[in-house]
Each structure stands twice: as structure tokens, then as C-alpha cells.
N, C-alpha and C. Protein backbone atom coordinates (compact mmCIF):
# COMPACT_ATOMS: atom_id res chain seq x y z
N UNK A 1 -12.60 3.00 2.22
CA UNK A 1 -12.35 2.49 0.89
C UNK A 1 -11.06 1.67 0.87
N UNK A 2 -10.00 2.26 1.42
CA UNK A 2 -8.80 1.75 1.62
C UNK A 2 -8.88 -0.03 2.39
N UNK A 3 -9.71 0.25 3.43
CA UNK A 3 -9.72 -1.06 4.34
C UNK A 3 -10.50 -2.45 3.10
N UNK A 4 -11.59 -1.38 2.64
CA UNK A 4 -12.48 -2.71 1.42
C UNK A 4 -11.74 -2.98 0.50
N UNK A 5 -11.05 -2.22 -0.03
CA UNK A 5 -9.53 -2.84 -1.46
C UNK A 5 -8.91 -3.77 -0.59
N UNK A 6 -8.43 -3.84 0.44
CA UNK A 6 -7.66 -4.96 1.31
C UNK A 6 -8.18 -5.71 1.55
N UNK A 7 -9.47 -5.77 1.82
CA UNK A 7 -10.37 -6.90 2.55
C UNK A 7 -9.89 -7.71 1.04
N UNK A 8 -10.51 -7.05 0.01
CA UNK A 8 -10.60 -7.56 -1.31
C UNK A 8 -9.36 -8.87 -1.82
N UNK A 9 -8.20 -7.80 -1.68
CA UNK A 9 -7.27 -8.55 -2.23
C UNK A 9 -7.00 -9.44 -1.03
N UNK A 10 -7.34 -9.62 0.00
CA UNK A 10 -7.11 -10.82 1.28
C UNK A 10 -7.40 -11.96 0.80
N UNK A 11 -8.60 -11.58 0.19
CA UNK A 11 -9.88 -13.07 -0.31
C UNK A 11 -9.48 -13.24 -1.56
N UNK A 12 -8.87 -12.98 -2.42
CA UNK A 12 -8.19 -12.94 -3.61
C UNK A 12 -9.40 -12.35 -4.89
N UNK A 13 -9.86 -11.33 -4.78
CA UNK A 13 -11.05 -10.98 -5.38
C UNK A 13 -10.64 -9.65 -5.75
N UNK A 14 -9.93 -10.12 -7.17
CA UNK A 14 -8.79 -8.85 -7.67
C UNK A 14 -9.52 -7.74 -8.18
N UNK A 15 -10.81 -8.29 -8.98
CA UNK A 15 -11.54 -7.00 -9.60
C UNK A 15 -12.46 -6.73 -9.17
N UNK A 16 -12.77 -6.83 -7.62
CA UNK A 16 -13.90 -6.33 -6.92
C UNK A 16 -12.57 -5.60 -6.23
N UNK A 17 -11.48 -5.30 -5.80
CA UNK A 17 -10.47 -4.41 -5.29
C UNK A 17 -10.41 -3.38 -6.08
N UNK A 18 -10.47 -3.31 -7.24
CA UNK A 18 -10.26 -1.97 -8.44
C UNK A 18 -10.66 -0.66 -7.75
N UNK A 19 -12.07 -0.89 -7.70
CA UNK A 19 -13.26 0.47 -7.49
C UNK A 19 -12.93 0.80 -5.92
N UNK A 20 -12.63 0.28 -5.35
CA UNK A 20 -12.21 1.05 -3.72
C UNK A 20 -10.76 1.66 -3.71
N UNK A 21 -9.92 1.04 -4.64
CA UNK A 21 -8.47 1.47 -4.60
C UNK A 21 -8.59 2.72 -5.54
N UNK A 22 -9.17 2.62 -7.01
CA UNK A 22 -9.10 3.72 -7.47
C UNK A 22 -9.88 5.03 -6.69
N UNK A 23 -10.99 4.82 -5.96
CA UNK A 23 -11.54 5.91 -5.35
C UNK A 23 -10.73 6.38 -4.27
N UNK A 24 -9.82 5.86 -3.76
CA UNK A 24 -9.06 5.87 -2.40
C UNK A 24 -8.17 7.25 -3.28
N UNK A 25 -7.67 6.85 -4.23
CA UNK A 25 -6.71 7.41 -5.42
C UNK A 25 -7.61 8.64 -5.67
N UNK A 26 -8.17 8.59 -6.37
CA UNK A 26 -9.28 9.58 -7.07
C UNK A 26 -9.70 10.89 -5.96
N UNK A 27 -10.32 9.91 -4.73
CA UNK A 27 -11.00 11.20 -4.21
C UNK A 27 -10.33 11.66 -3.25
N UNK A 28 -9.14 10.86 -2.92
CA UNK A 28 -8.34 10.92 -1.44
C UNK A 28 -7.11 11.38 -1.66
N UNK A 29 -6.45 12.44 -2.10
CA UNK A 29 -4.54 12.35 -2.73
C UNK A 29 -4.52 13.25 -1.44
N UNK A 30 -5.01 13.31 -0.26
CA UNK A 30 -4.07 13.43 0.66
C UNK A 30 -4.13 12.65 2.10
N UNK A 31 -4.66 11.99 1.30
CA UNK A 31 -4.82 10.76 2.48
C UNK A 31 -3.23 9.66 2.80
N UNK A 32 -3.35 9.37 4.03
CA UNK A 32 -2.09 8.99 4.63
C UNK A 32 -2.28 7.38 3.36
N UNK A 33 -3.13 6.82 2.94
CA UNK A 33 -2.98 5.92 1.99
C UNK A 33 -2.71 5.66 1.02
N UNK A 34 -2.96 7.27 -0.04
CA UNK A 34 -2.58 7.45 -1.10
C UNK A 34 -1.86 6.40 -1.80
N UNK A 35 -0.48 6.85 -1.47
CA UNK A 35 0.48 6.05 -2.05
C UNK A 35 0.30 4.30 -1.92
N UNK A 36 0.24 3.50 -0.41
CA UNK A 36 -0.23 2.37 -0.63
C UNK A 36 -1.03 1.98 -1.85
N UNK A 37 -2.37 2.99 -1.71
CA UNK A 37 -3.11 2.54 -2.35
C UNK A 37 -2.54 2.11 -4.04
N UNK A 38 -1.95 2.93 -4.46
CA UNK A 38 -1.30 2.72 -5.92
C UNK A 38 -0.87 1.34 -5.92
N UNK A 39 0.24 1.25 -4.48
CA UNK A 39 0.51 -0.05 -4.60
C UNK A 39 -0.14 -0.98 -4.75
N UNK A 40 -0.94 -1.61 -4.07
CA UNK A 40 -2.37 -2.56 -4.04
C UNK A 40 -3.22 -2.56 -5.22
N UNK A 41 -3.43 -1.27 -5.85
CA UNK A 41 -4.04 -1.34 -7.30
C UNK A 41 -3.38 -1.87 -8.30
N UNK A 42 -1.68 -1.13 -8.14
CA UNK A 42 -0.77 -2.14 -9.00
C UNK A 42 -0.47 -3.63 -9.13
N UNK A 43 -0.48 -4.08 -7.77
CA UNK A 43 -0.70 -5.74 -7.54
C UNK A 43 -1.68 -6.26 -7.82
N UNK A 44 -2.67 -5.20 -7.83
CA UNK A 44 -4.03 -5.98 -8.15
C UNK A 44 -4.46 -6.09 -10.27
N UNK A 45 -3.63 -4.67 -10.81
CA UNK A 45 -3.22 -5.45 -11.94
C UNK A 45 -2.12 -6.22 -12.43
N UNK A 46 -1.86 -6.11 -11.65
CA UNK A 46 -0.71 -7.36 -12.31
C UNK A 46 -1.39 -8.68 -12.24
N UNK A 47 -2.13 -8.96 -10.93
CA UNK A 47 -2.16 -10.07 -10.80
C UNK A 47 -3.82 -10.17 -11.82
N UNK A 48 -4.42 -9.34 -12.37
CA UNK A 48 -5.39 -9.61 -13.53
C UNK A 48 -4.65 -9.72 -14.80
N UNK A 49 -3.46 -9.62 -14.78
CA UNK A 49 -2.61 -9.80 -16.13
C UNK A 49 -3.02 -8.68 -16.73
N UNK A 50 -3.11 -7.14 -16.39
CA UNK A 50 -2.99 -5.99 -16.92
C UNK A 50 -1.69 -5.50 -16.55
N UNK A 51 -0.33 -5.41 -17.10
CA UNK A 51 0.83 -5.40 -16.65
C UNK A 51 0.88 -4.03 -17.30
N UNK A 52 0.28 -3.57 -18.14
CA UNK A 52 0.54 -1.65 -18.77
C UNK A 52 -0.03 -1.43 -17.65
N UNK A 53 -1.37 -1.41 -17.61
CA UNK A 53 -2.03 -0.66 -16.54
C UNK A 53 -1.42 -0.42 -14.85
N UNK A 54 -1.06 -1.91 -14.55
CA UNK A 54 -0.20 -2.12 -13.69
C UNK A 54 1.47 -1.07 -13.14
N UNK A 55 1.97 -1.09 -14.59
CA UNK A 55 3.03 -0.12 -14.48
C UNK A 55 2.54 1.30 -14.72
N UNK A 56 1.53 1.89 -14.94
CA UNK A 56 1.04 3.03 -15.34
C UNK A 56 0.84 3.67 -13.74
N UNK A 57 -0.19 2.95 -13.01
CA UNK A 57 -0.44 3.17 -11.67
C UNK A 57 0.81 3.07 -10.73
N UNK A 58 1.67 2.11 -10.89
CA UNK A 58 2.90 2.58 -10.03
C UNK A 58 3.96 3.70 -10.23
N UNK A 59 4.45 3.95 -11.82
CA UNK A 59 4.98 5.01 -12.27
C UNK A 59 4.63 6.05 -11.94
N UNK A 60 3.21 6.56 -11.92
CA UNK A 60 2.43 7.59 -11.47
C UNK A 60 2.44 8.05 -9.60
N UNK A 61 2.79 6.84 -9.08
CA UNK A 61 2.92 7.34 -7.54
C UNK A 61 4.63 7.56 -7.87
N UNK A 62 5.53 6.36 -8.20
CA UNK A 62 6.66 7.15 -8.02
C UNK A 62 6.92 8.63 -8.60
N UNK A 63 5.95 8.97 -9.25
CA UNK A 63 6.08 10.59 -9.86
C UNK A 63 6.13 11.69 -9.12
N UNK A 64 4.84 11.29 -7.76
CA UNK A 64 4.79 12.06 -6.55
C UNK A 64 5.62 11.86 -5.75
N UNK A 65 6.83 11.46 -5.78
CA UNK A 65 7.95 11.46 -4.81
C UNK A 65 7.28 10.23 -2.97
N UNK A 66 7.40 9.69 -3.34
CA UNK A 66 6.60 8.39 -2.35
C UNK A 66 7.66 8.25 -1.25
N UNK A 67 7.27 8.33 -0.02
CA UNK A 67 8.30 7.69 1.19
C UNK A 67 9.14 6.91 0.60
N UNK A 68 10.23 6.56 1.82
CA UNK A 68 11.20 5.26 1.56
C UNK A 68 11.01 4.48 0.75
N UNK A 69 9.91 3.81 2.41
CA UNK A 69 9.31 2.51 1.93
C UNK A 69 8.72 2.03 0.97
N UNK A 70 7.91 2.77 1.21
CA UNK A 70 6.88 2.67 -0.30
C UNK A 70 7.38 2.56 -1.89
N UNK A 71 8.74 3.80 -1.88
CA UNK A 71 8.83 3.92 -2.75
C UNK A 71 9.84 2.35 -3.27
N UNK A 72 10.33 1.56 -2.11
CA UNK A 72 11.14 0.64 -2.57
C UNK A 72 10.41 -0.58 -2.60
N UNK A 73 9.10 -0.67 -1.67
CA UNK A 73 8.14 -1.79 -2.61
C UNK A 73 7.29 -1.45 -3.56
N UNK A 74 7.27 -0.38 -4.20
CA UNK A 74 7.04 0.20 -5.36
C UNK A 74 7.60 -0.14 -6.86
N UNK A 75 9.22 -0.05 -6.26
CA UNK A 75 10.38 0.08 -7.69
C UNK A 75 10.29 -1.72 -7.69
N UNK A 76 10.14 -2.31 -6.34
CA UNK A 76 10.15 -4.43 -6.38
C UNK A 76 9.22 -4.17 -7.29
N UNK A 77 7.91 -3.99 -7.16
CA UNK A 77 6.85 -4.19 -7.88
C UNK A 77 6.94 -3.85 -9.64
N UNK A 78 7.57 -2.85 -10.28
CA UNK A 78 7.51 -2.83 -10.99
C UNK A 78 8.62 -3.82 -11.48
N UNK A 79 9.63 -4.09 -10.89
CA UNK A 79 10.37 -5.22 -11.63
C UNK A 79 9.89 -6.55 -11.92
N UNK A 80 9.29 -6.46 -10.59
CA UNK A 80 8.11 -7.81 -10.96
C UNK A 80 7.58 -7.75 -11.78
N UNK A 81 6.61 -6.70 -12.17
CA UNK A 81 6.07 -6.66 -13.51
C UNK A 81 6.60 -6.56 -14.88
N UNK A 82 7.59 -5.67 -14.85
CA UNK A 82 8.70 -6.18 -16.12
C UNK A 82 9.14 -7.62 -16.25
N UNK A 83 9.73 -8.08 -15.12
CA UNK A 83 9.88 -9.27 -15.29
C UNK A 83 9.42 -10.62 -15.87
N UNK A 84 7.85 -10.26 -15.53
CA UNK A 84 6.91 -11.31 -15.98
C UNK A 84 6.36 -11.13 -17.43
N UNK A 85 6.38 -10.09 -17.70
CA UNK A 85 6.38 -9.71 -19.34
C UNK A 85 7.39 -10.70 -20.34
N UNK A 86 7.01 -10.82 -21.33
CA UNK A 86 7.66 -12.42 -22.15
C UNK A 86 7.49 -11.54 -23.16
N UNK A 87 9.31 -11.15 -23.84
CA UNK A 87 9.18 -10.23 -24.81
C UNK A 87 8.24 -11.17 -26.06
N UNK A 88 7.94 -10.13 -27.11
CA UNK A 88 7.68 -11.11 -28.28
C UNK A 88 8.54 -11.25 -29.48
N UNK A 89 8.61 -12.10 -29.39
CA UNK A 89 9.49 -13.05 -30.85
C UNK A 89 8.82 -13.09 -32.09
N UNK A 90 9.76 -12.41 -33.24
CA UNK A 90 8.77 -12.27 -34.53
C UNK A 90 8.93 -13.83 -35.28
């Protein structure tokens, strides 16, 4: 599942990546991917312009205490996604 979410987002085919990343998530929390996987789901909403959903799925792995690494292209990622958010002006 893990390898088909990647194939996915390779080819840039963001919402055919969803359903392999969330099952990776879903049926796998002790799989050595786990955590990636959040990541890749999170990039993969962001880049559908779901930026809640996006930060929902990364917040949720940093909850489980995530490696280093992960956890520091994790915390990039969500700044990215804050970032790109355009407050609104009344």
C-alpha cells in the first residue's frame, strides 16, 4: 500500500494516493511506514488544497511521538501549510 501511495504521488495523481496512504495508516500503525505515511497523505492534501485536513493528518502523527527525522519534515510541512493559508480579510 505504502509503495502504491508513492507510485501515486511520483505521477502526480494526488487523489488516487489518498486510499493506499490512509489504509497504510488505518490498518498498519505498526508498520515501519506509519509515520511516513502521514507524511505523504499530508502532502498529498495540501497539494489538493485541503490544508485542515492536511494539518489534521500531520498533527496526529506528531501526537505519536515520530523519529527525528520525520518528525522535522513533519513540523517543515506543517509550516508549509500554515504558510500557504491567506488569512481572511473582513
Amino acid at each position: 500500500m505504502f509503495g502504491l501511495g508513492l507510485s501515486y504521488l511520483k505521477m502526480n495523481k494526488f487523489s488516487e494516493a489518498t486510499g493506499p496512504l490512509t489504509r497504510v495508516i488505518e490498518e498498519y500503525p505498526r508498520s515501519d511506514k506509519w509515520f511516513m505515511a502521514h507524511v505523504m497523505l499530508g502532502s498529498t492534501h495540501d497539494r489538493n488544497a485541503e490544508k485542515s485536513q492536511a494539518l489534521y493528518i500531520l498533527e496526529k502523527a506528531l501526537s505519536q511521538i515520530p523519529p527525528t527525522a520525520i518528525r522535522s519534515m513533519t513540523d517543515r510541512l506543517i509550516n508549509l501549510v500554515h504558510d500557504e493559508v491567506v488569512p481572511m480579510t473582513s
